[in-house]
N, C-alpha and C. Protein backbone atom coordinates (compact mmCIF):
# COMPACT_ATOMS: atom_id res chain seq x y z
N UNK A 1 261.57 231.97 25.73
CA UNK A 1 261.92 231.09 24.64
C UNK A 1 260.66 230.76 23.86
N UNK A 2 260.63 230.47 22.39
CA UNK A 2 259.61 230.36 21.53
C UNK A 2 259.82 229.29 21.09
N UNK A 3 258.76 228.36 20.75
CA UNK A 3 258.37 227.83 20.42
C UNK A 3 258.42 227.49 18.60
N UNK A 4 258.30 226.84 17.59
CA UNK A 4 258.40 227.18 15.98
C UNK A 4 257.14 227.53 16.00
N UNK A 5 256.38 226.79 16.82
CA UNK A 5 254.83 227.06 16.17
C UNK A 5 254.38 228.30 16.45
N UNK A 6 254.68 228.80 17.24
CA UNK A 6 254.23 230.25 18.07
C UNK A 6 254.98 231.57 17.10
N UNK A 7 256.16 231.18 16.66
CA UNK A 7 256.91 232.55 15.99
C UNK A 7 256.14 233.03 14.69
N UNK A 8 255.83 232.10 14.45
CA UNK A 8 254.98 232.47 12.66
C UNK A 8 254.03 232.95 13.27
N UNK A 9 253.11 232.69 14.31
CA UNK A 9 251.84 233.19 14.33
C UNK A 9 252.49 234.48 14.55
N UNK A 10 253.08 235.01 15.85
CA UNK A 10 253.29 236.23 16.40
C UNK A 10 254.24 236.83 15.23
N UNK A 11 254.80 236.73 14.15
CA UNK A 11 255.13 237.56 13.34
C UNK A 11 254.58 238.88 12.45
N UNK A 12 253.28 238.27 12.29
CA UNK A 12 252.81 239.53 12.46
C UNK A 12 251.79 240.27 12.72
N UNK A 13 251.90 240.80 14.00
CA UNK A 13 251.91 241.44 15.15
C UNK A 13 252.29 242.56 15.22
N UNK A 14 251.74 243.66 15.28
CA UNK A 14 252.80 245.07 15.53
C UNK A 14 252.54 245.35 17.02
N UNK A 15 253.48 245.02 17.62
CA UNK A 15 253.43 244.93 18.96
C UNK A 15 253.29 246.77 19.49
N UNK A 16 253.55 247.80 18.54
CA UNK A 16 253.58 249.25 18.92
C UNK A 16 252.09 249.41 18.37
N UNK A 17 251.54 250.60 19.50
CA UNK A 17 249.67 250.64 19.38
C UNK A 17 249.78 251.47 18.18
N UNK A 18 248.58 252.07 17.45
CA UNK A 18 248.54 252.80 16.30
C UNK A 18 247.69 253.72 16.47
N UNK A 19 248.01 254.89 16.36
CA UNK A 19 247.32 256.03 17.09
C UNK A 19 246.66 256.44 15.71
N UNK A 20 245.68 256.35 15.38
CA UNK A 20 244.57 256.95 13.92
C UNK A 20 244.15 257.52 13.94
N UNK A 21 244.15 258.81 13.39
CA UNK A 21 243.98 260.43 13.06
C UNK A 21 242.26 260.11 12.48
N UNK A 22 241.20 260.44 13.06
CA UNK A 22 239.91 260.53 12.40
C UNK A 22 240.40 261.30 10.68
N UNK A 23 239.83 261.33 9.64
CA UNK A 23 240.06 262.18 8.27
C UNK A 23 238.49 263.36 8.42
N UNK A 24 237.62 262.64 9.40
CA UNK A 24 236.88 263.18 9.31
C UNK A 24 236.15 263.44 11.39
N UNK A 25 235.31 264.46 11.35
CA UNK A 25 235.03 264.48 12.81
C UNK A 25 233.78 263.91 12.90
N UNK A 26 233.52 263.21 14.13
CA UNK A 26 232.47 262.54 14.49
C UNK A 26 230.99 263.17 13.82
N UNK A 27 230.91 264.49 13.96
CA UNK A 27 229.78 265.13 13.76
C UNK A 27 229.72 265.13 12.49
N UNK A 28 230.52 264.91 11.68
CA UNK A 28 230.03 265.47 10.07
C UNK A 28 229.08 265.08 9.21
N UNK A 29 228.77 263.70 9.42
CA UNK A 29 227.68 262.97 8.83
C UNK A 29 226.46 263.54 9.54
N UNK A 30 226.07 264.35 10.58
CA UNK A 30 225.14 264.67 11.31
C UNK A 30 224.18 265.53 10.40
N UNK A 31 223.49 265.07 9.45
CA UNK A 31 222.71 266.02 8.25
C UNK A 31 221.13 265.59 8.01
N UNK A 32 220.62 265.71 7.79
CA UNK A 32 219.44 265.17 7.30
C UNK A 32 218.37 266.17 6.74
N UNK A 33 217.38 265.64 5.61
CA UNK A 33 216.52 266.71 5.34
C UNK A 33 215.42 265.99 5.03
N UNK A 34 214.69 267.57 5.33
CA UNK A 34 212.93 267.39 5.87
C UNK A 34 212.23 267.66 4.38
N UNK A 35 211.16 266.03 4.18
CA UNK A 35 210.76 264.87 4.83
C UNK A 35 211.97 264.37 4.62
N UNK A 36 211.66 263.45 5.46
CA UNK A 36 212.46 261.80 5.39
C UNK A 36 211.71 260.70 5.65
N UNK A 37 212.80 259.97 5.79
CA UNK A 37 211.75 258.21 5.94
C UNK A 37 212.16 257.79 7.28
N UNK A 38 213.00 258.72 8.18
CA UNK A 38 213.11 257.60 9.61
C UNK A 38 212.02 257.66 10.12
N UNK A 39 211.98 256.43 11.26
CA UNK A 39 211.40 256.38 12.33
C UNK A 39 211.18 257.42 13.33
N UNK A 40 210.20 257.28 14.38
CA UNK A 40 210.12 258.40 15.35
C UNK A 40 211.77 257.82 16.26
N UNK A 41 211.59 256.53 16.19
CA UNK A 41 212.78 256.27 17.55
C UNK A 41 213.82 256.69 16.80
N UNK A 42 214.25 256.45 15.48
CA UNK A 42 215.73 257.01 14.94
C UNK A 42 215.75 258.22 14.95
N UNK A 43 214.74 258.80 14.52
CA UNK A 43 214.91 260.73 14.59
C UNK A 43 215.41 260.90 16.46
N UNK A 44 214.56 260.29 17.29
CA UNK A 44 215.20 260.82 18.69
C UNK A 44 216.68 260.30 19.15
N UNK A 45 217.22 259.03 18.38
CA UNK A 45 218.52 258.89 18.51
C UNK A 45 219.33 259.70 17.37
N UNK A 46 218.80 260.15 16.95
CA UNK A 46 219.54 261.28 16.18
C UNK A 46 219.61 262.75 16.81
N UNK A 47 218.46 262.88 17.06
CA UNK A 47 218.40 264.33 18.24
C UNK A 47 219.52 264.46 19.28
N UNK A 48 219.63 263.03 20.16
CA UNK A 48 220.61 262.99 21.37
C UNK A 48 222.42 262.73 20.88
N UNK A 49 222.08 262.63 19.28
CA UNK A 49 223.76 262.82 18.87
C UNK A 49 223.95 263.45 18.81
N UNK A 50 222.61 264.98 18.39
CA UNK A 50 223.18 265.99 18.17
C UNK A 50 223.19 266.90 19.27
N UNK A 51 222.51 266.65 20.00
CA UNK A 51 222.65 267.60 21.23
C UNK A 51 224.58 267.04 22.44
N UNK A 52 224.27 265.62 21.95
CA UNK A 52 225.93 265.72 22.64
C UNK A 52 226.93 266.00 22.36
N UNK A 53 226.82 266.28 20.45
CA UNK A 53 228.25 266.65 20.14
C UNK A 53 228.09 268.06 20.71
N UNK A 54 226.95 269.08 20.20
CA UNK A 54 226.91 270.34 20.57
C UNK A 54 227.13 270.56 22.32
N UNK A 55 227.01 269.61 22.58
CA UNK A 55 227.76 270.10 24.15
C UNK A 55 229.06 269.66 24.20
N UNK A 56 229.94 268.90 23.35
CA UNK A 56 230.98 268.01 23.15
C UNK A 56 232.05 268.90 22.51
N UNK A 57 231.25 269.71 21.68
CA UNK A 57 232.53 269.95 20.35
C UNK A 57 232.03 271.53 19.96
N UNK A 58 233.04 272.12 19.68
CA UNK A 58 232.69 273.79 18.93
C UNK A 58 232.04 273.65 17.84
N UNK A 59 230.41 272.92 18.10
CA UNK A 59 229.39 272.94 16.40
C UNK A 59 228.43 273.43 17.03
N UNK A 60 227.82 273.68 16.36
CA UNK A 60 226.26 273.99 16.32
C UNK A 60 225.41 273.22 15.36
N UNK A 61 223.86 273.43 15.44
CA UNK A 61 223.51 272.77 14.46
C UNK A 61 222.30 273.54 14.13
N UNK A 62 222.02 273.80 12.21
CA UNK A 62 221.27 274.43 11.46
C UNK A 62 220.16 274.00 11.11
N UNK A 63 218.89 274.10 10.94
CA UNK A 63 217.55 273.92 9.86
C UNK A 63 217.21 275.13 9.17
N UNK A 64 217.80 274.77 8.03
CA UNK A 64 217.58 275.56 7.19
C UNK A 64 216.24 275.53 6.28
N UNK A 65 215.30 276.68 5.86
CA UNK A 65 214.37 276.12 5.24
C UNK A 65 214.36 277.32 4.04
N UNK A 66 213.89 277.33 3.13
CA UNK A 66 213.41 278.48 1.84
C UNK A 66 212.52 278.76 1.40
N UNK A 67 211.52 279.29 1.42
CA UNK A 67 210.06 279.67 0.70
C UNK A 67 210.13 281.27 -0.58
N UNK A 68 209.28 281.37 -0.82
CA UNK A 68 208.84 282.64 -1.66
C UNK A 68 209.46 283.88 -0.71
N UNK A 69 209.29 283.94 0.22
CA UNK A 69 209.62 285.35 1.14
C UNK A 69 211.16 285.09 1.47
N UNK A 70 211.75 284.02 1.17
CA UNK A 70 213.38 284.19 1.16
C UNK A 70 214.32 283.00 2.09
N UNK A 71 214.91 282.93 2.96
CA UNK A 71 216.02 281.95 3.38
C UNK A 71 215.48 281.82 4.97
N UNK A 72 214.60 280.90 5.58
CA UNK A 72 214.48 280.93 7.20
C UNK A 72 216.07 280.00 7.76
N UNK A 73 216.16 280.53 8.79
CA UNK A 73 217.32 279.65 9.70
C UNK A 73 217.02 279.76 11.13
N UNK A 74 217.50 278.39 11.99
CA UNK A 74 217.36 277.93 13.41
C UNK A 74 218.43 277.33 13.42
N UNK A 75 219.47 278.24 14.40
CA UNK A 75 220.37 277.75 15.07
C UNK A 75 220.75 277.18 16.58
N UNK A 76 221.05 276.15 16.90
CA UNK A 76 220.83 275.87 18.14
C UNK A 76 222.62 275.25 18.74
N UNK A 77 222.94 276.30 19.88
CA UNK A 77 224.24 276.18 20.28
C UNK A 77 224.17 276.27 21.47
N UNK A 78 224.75 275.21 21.93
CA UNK A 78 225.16 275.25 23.63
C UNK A 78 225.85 276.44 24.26
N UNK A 79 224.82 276.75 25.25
CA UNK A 79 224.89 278.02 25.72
C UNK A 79 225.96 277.90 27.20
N UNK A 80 226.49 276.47 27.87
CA UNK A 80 226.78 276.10 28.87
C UNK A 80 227.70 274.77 28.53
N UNK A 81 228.49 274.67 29.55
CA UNK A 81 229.16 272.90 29.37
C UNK A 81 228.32 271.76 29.80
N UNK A 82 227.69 272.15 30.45
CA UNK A 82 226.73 270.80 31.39
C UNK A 82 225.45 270.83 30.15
N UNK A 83 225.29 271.45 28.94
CA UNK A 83 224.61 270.55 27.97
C UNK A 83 222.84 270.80 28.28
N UNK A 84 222.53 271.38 30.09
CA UNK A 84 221.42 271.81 30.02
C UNK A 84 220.93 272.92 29.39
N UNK A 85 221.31 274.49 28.65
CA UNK A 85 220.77 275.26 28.42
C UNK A 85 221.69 275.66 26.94
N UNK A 86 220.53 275.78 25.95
CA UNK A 86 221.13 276.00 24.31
C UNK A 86 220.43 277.48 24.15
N UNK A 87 221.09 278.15 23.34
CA UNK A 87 220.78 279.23 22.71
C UNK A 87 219.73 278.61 21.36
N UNK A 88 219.20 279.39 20.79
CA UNK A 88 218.28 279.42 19.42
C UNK A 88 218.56 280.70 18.90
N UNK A 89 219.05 280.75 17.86
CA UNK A 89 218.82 281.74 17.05
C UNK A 89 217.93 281.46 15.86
N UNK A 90 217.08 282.77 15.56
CA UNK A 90 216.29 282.49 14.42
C UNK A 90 216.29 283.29 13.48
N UNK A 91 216.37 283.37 12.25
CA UNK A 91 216.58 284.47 11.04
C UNK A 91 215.95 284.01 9.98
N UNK A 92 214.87 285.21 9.86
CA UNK A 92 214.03 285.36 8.67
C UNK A 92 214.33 286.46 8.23
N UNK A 93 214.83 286.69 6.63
CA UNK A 93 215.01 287.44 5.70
C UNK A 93 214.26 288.59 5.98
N UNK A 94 213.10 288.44 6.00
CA UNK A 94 212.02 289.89 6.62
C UNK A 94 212.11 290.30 7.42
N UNK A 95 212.46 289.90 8.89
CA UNK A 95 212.60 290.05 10.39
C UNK A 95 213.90 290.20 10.96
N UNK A 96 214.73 289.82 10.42
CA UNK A 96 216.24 289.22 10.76
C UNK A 96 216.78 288.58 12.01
N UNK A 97 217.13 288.33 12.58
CA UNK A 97 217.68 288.06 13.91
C UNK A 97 217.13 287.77 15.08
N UNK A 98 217.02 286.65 15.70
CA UNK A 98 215.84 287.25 17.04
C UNK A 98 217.03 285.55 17.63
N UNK A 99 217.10 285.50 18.75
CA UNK A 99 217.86 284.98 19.77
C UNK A 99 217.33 284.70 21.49
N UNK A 100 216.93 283.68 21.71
CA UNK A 100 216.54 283.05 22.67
C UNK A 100 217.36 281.75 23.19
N UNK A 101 216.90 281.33 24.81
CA UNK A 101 218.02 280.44 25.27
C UNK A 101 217.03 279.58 26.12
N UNK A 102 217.02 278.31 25.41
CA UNK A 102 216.11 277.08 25.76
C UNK A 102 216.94 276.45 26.87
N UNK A 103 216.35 275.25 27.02
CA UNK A 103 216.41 274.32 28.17
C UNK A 103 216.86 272.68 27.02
N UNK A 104 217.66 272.20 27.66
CA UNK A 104 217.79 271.05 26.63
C UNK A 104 216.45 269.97 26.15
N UNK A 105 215.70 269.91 27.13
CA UNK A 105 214.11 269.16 26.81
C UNK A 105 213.70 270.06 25.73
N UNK A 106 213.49 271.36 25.96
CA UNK A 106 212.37 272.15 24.82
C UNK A 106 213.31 271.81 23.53
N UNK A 107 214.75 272.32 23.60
CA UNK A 107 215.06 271.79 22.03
C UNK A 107 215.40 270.69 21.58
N UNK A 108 215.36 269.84 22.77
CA UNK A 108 215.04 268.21 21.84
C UNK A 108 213.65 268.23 21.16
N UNK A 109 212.73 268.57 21.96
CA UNK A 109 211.44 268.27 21.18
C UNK A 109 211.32 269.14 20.58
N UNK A 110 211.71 270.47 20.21
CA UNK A 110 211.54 271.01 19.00
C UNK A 110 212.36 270.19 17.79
N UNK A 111 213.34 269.88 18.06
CA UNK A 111 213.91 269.49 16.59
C UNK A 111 213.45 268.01 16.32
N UNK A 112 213.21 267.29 17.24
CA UNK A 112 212.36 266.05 16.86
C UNK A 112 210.98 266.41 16.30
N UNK A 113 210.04 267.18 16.64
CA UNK A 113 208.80 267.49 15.73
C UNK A 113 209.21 268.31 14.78
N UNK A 114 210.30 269.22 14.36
CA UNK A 114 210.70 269.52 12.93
C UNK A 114 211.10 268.66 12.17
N UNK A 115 212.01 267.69 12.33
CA UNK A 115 212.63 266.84 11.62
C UNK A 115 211.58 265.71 11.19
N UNK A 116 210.18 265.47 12.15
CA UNK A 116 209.62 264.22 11.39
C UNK A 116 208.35 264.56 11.04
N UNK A 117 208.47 266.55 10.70
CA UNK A 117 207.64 266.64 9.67
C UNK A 117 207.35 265.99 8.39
N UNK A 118 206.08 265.61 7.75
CA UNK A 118 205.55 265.01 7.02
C UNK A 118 205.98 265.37 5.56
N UNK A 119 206.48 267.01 5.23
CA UNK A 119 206.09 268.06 4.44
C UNK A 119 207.66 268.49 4.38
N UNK A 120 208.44 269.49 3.72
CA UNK A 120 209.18 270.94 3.98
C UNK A 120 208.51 271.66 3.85
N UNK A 121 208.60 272.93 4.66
CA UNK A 121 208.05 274.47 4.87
C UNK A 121 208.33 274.70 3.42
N UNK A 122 209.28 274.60 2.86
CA UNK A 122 210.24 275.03 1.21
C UNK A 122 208.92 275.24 0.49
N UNK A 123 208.47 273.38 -0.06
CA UNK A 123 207.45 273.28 -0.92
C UNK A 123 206.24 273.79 -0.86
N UNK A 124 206.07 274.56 -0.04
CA UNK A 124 204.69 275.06 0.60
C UNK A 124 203.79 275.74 -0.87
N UNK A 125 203.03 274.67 -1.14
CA UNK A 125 201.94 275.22 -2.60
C UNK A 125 201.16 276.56 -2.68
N UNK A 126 201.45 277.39 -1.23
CA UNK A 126 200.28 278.41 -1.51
C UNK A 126 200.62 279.62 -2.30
N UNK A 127 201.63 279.30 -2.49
CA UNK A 127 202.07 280.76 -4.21
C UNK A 127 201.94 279.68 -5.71
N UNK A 128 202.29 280.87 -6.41
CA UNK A 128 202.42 280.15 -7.96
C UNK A 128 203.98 279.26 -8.41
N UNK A 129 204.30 280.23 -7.44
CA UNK A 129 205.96 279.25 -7.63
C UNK A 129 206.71 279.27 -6.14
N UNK A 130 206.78 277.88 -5.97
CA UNK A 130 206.76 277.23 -4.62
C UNK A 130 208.21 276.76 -4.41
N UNK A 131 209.36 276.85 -3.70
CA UNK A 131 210.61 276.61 -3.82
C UNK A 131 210.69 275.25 -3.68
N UNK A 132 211.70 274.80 -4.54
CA UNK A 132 211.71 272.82 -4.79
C UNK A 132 212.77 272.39 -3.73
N UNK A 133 213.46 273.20 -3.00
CA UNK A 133 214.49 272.53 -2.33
C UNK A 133 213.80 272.24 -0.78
N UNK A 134 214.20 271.02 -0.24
CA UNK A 134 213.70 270.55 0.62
C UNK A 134 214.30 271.26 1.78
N UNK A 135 213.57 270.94 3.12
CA UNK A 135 214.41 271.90 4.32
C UNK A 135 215.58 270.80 4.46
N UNK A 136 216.91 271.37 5.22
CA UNK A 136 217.67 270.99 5.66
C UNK A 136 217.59 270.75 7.60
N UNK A 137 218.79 269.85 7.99
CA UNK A 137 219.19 270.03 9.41
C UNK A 137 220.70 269.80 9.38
N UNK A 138 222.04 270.43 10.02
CA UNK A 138 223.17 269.91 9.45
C UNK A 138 223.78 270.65 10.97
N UNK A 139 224.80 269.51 11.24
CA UNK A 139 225.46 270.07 12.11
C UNK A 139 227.10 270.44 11.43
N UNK A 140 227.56 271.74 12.10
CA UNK A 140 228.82 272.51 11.13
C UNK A 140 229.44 273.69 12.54
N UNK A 141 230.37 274.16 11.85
CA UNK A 141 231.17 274.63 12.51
C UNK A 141 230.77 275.76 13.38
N UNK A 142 231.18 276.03 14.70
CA UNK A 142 230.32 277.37 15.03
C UNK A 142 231.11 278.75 14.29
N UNK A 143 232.27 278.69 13.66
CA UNK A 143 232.75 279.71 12.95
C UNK A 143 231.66 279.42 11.93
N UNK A 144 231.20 278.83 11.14
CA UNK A 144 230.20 278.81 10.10
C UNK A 144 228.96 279.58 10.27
N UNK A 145 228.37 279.53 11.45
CA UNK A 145 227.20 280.07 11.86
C UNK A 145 226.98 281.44 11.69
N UNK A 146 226.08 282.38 11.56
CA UNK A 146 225.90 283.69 11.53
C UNK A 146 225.40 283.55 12.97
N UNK A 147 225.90 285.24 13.36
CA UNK A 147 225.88 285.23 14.95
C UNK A 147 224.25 285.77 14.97
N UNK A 148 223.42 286.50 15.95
CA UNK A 148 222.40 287.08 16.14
C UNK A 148 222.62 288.48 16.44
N UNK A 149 221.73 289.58 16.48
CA UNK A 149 221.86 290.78 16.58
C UNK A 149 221.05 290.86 18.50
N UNK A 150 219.26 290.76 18.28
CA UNK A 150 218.54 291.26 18.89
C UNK A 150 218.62 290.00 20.27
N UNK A 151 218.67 289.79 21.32
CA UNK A 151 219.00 288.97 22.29
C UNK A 151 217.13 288.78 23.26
N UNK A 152 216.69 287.86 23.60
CA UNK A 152 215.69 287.72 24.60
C UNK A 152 215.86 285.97 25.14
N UNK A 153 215.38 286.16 26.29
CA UNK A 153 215.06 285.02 27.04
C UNK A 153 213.93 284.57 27.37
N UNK A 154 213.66 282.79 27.40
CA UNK A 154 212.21 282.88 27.37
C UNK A 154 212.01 282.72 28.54
């Protein structure tokens, strides 16, 4: 039995739970480009988001960079479920393809000392015309990714 005072409050109430469809996936905002202005501690809580979705979710994640000699890329994808061992792929326009399989420490601290470079590789002044676009880091789909050709382990 209710009360008057109690019915108005509990009116409305949706007593059935509401199940909410994300519009977007956790990882998508996961982007950033080199320089920036974070901190050393935010770049490493950024590192450990990205290494858990990539053990979490079918992404990978890119640094993309551009100079005079053409398009560099570093891809880094969980090679395992337990999140200890990532693949690297690397592709330079000149070289193409080369593929190695880290340890989760080495590619945290690789992408934390890329990301809080000072500089982009891009702008690099030592030609006459120096590419203006800054490096990237972005986490995206592993259908998005280009696969590797040549395979080694370190």
């Amino acid at each position: 039995m209710t009360s008057e005072r109690q019915h108005p409050r509990d009116r409305g109430i949706d007593r059935a739970p509401t199940h909410r469809q994300p519009t977007e996936p956790p990882w998508s905002d996961l982007e950033l480009r080199v320089p920036n202005d974070r901190s050393r501690e935010s770049l490493i809580s950024f590192v450990e988001c990205v290494l858990v979705e990539l053990t979490h979710a079918d992404v990978g994640a890119e640094y993309r960079s551009s100079n005079v000699w053409g398009v560099k890329r570093t891809q880094y994808i969980a090679a395992e479920t337990t999140g200890q061992l990532f693949r690297k792929r690397h592709y330079d326009e000149r070289l193409g393809w080369h593929e190695q399989t880290l340890s989760r420490q080495d590619v945290r601290e690789e992408l934390i000392n890329r990301l809080a470079r000072p500089t982009s590789l891009a702008t690099n002044q030592s030609h006459s015309h120096p590419v203006e676009e800054p490096d990237t880091f972005q986490v995206k789909p592993t259908w998005q990714l280009r696969t590797g050709r040549r395979t080694s382990k370190r």
